[in-house]
N, C-alpha and C. Protein backbone atom coordinates (compact mmCIF):
# COMPACT_ATOMS: atom_id res chain seq x y z
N UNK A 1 0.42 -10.82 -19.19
CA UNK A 1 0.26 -11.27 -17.84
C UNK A 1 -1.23 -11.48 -17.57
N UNK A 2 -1.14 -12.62 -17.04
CA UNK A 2 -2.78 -12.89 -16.48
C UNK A 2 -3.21 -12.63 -15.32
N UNK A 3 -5.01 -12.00 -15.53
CA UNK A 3 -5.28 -11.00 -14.45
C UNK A 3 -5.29 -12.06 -13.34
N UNK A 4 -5.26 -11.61 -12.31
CA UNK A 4 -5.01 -12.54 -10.72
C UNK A 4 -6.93 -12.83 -10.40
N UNK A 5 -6.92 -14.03 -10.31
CA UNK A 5 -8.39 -14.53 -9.78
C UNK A 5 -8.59 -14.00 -8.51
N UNK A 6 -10.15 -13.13 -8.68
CA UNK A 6 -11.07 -12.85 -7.27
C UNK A 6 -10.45 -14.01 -6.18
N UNK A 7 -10.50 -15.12 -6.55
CA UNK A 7 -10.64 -16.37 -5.33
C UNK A 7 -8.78 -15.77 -4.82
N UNK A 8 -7.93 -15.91 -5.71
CA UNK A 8 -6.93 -15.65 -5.38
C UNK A 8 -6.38 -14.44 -4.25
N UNK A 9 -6.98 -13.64 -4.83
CA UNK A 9 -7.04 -12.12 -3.57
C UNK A 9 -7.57 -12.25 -2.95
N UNK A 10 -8.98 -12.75 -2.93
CA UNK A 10 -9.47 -13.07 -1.19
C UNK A 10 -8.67 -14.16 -0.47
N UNK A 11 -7.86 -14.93 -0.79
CA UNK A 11 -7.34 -15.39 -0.04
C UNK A 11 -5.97 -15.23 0.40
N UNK A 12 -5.53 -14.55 -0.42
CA UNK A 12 -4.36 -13.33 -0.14
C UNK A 12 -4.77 -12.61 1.14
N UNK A 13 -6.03 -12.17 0.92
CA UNK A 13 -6.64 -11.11 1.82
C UNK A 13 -6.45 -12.08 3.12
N UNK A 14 -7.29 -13.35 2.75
CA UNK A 14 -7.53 -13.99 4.40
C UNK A 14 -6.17 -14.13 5.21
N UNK A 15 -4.95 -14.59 4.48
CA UNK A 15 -4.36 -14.95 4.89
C UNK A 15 -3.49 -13.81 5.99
N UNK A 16 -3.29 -12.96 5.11
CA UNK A 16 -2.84 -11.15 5.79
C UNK A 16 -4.05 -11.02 6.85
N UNK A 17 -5.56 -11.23 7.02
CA UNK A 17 -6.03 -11.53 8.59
C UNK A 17 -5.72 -11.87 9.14
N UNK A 18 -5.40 -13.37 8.39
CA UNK A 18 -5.14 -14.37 9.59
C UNK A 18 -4.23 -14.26 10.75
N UNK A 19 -3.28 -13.34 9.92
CA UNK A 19 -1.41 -12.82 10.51
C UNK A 19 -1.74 -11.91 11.54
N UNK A 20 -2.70 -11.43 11.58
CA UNK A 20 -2.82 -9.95 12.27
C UNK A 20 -2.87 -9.88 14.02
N UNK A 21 -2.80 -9.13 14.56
CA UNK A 21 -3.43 -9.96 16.14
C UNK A 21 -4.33 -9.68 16.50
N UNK A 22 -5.63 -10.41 17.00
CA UNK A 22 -6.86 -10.10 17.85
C UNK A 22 -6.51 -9.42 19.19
N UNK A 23 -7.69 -8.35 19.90
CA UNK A 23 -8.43 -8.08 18.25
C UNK A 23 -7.65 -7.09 17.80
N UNK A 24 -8.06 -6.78 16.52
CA UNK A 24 -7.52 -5.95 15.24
C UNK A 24 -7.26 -4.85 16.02
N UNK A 25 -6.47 -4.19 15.68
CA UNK A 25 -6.33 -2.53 16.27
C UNK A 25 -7.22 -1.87 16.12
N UNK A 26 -7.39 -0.51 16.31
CA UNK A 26 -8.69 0.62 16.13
C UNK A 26 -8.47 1.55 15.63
N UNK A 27 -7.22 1.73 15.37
CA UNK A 27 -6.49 2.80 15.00
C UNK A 27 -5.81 2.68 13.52
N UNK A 28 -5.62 3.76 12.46
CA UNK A 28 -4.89 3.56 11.41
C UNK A 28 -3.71 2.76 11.66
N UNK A 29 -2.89 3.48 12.69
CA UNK A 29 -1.68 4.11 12.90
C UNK A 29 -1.27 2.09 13.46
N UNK A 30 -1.78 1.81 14.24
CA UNK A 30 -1.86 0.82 15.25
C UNK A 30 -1.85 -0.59 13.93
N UNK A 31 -2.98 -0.11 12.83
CA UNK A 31 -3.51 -1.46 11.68
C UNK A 31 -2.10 -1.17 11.07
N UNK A 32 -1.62 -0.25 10.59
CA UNK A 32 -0.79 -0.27 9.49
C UNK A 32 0.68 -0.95 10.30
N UNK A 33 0.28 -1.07 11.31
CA UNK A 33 1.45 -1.31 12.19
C UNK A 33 1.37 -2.88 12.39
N UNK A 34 0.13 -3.52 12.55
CA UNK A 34 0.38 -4.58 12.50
C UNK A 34 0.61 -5.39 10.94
N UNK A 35 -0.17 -4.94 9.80
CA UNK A 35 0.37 -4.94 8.58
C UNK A 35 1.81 -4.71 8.48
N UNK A 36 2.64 -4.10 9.16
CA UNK A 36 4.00 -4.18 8.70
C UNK A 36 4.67 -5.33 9.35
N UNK A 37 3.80 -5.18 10.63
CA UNK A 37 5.23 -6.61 11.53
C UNK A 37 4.93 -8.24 10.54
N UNK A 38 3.56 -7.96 10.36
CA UNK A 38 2.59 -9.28 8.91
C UNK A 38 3.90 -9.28 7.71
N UNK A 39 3.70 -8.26 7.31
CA UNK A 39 5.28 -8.27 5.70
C UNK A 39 6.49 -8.54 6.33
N UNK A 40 6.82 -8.16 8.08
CA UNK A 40 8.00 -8.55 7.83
C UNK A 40 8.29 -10.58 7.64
N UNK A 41 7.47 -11.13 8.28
CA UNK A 41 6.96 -12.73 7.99
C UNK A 41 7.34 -12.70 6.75
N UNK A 42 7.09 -12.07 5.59
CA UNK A 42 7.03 -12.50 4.52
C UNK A 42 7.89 -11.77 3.34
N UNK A 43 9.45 -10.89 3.88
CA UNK A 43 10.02 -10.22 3.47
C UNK A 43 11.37 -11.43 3.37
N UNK A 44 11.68 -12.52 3.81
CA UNK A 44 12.84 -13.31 3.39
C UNK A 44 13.60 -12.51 4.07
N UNK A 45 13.49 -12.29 5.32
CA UNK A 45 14.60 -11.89 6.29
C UNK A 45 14.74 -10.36 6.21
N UNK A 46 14.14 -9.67 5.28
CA UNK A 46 14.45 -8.55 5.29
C UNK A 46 13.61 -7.49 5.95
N UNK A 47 14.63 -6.33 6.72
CA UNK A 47 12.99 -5.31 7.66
C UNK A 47 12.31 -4.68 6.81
N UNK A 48 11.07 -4.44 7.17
CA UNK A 48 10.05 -3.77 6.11
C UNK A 48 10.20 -1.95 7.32
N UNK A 49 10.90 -1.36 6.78
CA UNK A 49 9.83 -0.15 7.31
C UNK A 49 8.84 0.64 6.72
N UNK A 50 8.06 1.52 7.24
CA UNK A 50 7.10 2.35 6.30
C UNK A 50 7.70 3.84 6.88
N UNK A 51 7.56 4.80 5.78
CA UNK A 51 7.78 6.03 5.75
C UNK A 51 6.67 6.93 5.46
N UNK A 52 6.54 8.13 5.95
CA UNK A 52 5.69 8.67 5.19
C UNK A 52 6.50 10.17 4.71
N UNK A 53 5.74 10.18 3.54
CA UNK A 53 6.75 11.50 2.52
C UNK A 53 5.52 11.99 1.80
N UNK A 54 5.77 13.17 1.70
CA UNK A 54 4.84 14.27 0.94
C UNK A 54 5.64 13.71 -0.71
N UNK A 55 5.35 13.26 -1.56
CA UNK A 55 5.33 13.09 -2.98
C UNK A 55 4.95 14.47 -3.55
N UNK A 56 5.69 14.93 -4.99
CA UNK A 56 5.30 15.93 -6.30
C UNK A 56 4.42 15.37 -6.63
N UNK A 57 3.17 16.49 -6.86
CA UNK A 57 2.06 16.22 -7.69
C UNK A 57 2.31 15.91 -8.82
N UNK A 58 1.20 14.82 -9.57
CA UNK A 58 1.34 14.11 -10.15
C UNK A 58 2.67 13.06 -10.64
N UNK A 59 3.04 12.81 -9.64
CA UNK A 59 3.93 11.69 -9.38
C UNK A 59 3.49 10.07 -8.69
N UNK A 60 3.30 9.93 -8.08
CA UNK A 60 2.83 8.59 -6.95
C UNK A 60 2.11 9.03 -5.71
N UNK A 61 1.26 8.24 -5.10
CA UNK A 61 1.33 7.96 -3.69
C UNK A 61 1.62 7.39 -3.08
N UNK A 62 2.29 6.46 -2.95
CA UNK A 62 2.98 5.19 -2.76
C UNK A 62 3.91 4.60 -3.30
N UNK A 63 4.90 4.00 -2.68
CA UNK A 63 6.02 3.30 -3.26
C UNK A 63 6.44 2.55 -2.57
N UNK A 64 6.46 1.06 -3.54
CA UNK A 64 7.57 -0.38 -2.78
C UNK A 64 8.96 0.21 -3.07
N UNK A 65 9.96 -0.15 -2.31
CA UNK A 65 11.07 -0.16 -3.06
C UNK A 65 11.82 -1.45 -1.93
N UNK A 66 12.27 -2.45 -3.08
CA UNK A 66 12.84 -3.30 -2.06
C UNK A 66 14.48 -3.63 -2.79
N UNK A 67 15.38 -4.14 -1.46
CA UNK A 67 17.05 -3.93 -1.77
C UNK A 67 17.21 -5.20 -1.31
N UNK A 68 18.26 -5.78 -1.24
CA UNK A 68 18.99 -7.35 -0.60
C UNK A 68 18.40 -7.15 0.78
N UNK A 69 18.51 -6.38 1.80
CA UNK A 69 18.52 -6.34 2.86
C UNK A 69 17.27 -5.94 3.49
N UNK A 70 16.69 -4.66 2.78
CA UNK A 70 15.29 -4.09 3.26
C UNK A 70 14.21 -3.97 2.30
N UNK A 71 13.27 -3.56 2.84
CA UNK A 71 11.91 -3.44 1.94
C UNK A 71 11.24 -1.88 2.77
N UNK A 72 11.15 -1.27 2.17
CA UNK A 72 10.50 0.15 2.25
C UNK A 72 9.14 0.36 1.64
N UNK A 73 8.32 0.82 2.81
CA UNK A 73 6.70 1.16 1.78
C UNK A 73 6.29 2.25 2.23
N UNK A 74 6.99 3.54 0.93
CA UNK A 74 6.52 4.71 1.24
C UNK A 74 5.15 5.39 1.23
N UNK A 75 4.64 6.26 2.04
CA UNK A 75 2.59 6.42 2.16
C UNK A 75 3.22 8.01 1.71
N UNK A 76 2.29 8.41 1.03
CA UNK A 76 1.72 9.96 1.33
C UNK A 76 1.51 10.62 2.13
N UNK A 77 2.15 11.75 2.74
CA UNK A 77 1.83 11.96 4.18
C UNK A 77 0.46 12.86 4.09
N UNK A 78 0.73 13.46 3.49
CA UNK A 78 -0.35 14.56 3.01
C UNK A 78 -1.73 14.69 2.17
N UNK A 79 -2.08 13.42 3.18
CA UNK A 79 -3.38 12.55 2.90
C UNK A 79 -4.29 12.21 4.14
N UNK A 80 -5.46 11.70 4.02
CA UNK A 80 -6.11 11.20 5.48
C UNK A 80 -5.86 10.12 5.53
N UNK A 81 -5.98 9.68 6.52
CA UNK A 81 -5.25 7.94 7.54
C UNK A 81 -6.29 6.92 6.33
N UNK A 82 -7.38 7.05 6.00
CA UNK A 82 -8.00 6.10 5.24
C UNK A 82 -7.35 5.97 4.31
N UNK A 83 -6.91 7.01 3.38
CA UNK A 83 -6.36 7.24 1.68
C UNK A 83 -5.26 6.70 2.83
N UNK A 84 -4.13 6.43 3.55
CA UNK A 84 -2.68 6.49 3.93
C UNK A 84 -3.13 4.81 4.11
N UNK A 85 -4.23 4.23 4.51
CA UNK A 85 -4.52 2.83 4.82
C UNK A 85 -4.59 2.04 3.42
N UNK A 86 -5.25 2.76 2.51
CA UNK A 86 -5.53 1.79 0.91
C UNK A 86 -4.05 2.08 0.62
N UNK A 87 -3.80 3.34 0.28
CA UNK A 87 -1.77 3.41 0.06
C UNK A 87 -0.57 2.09 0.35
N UNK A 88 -1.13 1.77 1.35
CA UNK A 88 0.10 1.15 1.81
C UNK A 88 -0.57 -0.17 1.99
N UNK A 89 -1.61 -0.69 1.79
CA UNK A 89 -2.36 -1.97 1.42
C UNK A 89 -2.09 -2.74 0.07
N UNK A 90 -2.31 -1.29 -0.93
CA UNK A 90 -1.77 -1.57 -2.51
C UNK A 90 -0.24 -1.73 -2.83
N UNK A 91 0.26 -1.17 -1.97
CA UNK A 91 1.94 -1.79 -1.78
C UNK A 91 2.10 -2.88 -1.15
N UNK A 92 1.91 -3.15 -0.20
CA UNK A 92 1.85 -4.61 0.53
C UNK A 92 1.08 -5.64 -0.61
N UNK A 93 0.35 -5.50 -1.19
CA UNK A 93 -0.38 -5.89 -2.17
C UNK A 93 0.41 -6.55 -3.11
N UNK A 94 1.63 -5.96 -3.48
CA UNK A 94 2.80 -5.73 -4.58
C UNK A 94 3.82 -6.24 -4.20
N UNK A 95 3.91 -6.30 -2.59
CA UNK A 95 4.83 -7.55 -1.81
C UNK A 95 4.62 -8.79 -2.08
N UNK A 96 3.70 -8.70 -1.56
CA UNK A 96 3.10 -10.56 -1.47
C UNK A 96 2.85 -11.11 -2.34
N UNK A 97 2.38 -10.28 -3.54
CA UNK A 97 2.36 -10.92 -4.98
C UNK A 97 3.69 -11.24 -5.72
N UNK A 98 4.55 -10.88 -4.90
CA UNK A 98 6.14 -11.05 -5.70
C UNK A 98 5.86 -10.01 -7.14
N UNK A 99 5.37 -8.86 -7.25
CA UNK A 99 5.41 -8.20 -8.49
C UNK A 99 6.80 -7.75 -8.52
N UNK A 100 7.32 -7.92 -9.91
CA UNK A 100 8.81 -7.46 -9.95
C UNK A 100 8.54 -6.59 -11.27
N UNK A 101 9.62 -5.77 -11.50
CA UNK A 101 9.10 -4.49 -12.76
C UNK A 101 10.37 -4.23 -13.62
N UNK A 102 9.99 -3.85 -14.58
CA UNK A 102 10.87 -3.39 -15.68
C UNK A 102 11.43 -2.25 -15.37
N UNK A 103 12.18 -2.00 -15.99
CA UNK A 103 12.42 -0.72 -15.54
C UNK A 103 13.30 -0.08 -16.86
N UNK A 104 12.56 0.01 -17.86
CA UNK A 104 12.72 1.05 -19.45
C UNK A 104 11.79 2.06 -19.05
N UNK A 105 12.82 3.23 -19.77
CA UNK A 105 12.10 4.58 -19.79
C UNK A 105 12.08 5.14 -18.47
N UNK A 106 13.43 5.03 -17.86
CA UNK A 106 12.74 5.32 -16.10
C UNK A 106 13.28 7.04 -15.94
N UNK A 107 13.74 7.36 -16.93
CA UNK A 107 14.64 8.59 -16.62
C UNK A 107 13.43 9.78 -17.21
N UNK A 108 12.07 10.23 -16.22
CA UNK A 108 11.67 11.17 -16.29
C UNK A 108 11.51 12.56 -15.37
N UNK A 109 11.03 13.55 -15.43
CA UNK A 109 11.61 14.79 -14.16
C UNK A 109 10.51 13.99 -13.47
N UNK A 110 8.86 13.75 -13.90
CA UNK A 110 8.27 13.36 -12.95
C UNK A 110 8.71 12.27 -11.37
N UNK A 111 9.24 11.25 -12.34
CA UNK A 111 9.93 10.56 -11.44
C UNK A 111 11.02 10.68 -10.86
N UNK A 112 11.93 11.95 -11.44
CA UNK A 112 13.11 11.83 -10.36
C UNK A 112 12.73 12.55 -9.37
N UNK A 113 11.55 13.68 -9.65
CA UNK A 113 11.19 14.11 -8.30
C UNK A 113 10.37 13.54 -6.88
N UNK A 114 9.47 12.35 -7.97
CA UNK A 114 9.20 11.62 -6.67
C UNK A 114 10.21 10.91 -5.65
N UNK A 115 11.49 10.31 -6.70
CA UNK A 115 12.56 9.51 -5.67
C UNK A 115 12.55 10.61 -4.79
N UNK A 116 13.32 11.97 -5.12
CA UNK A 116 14.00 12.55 -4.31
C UNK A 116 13.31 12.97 -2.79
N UNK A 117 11.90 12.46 -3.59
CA UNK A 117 10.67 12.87 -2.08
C UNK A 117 11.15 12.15 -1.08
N UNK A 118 11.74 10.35 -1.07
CA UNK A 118 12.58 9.61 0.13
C UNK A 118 13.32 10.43 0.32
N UNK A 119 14.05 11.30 0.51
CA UNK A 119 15.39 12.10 0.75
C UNK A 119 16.30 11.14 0.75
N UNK A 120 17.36 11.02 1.78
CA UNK A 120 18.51 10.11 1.86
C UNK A 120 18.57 8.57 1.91
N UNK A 121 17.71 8.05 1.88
CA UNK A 121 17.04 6.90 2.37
C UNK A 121 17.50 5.68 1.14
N UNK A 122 17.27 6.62 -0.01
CA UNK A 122 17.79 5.62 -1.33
C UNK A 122 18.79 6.94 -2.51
N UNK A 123 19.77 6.32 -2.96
CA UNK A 123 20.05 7.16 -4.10
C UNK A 123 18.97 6.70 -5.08
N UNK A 124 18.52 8.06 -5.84
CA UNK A 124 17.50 8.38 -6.39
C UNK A 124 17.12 8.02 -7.38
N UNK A 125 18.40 7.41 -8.01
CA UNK A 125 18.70 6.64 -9.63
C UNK A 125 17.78 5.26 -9.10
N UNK A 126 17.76 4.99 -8.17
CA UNK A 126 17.75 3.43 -7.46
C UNK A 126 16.13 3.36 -7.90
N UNK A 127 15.82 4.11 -7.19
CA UNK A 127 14.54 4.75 -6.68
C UNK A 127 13.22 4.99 -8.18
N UNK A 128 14.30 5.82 -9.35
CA UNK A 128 13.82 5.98 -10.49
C UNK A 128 13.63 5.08 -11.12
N UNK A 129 14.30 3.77 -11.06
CA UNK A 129 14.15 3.12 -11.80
C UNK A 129 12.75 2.00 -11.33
N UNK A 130 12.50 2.01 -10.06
CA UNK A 130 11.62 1.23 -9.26
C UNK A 130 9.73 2.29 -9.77
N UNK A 131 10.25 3.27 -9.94
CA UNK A 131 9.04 4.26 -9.94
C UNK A 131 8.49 3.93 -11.42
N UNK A 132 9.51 4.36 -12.70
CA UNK A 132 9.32 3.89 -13.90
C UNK A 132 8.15 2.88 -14.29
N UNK A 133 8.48 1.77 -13.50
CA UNK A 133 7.60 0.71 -13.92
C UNK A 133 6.37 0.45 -13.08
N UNK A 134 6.13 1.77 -12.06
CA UNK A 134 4.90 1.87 -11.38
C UNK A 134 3.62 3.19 -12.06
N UNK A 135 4.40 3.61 -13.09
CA UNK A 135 3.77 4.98 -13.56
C UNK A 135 2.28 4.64 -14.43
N UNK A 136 2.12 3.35 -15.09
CA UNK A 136 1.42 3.14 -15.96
C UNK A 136 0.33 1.64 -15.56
N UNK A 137 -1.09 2.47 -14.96
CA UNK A 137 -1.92 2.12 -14.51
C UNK A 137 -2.63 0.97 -14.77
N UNK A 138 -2.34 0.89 -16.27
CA UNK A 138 -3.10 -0.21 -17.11
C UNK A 138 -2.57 -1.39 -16.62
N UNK A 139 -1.02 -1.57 -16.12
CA UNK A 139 -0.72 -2.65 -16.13
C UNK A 139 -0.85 -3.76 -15.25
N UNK A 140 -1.47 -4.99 -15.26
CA UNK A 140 -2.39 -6.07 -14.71
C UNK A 140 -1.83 -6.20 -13.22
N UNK A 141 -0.10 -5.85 -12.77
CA UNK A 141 0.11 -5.64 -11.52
C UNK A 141 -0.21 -4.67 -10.74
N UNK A 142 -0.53 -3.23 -11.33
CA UNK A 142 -1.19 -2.20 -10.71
C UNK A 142 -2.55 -2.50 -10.35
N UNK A 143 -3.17 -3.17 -11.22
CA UNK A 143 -5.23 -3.67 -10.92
C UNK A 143 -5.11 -4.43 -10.26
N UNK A 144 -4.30 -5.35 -9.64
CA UNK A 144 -3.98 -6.40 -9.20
C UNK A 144 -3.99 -6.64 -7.90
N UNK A 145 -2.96 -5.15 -7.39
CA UNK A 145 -2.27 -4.61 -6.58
C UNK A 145 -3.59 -3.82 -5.27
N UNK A 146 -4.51 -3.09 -6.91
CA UNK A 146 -5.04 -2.15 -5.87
C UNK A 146 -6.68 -2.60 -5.60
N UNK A 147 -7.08 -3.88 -6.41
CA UNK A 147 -8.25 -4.99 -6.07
C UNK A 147 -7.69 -5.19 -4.85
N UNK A 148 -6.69 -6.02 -4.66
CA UNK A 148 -6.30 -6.18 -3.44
C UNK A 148 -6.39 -5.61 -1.71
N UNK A 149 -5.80 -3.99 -2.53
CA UNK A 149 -5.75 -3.05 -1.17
C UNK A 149 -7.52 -2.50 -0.78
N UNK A 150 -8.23 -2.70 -2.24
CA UNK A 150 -10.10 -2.29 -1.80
C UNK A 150 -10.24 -3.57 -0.70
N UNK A 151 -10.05 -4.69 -1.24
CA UNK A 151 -10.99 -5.76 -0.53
C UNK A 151 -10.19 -5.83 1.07
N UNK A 152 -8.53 -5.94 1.13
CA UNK A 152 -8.24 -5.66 2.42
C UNK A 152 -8.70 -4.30 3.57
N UNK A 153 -8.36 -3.56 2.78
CA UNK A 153 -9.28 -2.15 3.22
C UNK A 153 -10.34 -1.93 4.48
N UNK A 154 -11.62 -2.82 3.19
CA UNK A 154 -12.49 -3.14 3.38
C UNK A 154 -12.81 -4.11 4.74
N UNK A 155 -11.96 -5.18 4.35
CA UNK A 155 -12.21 -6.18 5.73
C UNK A 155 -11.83 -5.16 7.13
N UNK A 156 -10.43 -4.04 6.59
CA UNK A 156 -9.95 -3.58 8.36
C UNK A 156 -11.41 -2.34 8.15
N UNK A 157 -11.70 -2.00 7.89
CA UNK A 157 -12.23 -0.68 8.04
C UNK A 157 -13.07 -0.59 8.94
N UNK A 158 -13.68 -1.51 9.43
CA UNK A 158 -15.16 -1.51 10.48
C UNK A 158 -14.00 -1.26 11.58
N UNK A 159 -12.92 -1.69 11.71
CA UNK A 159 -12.02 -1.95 13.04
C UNK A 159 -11.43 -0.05 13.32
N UNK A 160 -11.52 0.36 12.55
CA UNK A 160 -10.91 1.70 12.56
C UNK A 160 -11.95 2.88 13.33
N UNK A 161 -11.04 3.39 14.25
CA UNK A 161 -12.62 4.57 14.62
C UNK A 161 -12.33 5.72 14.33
N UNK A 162 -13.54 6.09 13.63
CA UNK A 162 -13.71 7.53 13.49
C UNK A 162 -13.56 8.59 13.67
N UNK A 163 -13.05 9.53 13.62
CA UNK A 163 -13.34 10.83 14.29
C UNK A 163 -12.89 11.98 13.10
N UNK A 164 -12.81 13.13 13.91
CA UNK A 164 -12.34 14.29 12.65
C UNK A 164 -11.34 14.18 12.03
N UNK A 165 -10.22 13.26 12.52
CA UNK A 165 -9.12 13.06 11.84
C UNK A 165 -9.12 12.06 10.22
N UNK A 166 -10.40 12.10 10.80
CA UNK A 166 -10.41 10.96 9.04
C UNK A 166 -11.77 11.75 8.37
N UNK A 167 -11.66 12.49 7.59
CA UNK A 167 -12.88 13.23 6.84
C UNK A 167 -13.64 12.10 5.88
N UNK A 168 -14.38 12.17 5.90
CA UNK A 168 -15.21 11.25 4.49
C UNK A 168 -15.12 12.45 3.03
N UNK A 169 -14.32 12.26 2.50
CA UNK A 169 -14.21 12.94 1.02
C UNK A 169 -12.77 12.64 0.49
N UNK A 170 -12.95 12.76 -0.85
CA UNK A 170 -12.59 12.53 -2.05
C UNK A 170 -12.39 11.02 -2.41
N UNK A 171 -10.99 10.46 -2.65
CA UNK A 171 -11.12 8.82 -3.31
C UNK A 171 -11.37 7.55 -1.54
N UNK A 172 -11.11 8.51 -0.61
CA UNK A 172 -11.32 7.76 0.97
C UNK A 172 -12.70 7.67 1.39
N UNK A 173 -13.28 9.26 0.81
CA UNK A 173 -14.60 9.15 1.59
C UNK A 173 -15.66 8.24 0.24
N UNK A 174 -15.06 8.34 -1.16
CA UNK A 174 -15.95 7.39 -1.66
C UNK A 174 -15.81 5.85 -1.36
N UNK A 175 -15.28 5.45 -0.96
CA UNK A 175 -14.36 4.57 -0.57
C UNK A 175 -15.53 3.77 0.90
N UNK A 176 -14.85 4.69 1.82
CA UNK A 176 -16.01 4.36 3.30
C UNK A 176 -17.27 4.88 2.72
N UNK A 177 -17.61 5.43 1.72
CA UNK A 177 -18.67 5.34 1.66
C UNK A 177 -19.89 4.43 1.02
N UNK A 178 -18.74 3.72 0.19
CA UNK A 178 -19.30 2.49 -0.46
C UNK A 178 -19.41 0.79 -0.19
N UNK A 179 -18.01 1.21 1.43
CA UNK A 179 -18.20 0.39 1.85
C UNK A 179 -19.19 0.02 3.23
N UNK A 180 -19.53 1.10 3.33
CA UNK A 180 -21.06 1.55 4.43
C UNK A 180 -20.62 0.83 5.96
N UNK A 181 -21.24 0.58 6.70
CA UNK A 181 -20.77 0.79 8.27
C UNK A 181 -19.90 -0.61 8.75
N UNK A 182 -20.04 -1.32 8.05
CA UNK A 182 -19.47 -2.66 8.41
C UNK A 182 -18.72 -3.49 7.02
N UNK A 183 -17.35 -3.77 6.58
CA UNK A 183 -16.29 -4.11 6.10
C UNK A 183 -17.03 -6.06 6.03
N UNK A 184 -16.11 -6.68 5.09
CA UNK A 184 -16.72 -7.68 5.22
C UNK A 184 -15.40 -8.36 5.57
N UNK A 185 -14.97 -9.43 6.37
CA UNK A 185 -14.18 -10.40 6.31
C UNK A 185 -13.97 -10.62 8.07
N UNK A 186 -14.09 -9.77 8.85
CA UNK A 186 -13.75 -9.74 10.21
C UNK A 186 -14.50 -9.28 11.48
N UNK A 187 -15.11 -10.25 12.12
CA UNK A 187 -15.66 -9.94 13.40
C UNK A 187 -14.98 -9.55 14.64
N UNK A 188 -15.44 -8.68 15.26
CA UNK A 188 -14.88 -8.33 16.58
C UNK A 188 -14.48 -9.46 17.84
């Protein structure tokens, strides 16, 4: 598989702006919200909801899982709103790119414990087999996926405000921290 062109994701990116409504929200809670009503446009009729679920360590933070009817994009709950914003960027990421996955080798404990983290939401076999082909990092839809969710990120992040609820540390605070006070793609 061939890696997806810079030009290509930024304009992936622009276009997921373009969708959004002025101005941008301020809030995680508010962005990720207009990011979802954005996927449902582009789900082929189907509702997108987002969940949030505490995941087994070393399992996932995130998960697409999409059916005939719906599309699900599970976040980490047990994370800060920044890490819960790239989460569910790099899934949406995995929407819009139409990434579709294999699914050999899906029967591990790691992964049946992440399904079971959705609780009732999906039988778990469903679920395992969708996880399987998300486990292994190398592959050009995962880099693809999560180029994507930095540079979108990036554009919402100036729009987001601050406070104690969003700490600057670990992969979030290197994150805002590299992307320093102002995001590039969107003016107020």
């Amino acid at each position: 598989m061939r890696k997806t062109s810079k030009k290509h994701l930024s304009s992936l990116r622009d276009d997921v702006l373009a969708g959004i409504p002025r101005p941008v929200p301020r809030d995680f809670a508010a962005i990720i919200g207009a990011l979802r009503d954005f996927a449902c446009q582009r789900a082929d009729g189907r509702s997108v909801e987002v969940v949030y679920r505490r995941f087994p360590p070393s399992t996932v933070s995130g998960l697409l899982v999409e059916t005939d009817d719906r599309v699900i994009i599970a976040v980490e709950e047990s994370t800060n709103p920044t890490h819960q914003l790239l989460i569910f960027t790099h899934e949406l990421g995995h929407l819009l790119m139409g990434h579709c996955h294999d699914h050999k080798d899906a029967d591990t404990p790691a992964l049946r414990a992440a399904a079971r983290a959705l609780g009732d939401d999906f039988d778990p076999s469903e679920v395992v087999a969708v996880l399987a082909a998300r486990t292994n990092f190398g592959r050009r839809e995962e880099h693809d996926a999560e180029r994507f969710a930095v540079m979108l990120t990036a554009a919402l992040q100036q729009h987001v405000e601050q406070g104690p609820s969003s700490p600057a540390y670990g992969l979030a605070g290197r994150l805002q921290s590299s992307l320093g006070p102002r995001g590039r793609g969107l003016d107020r």
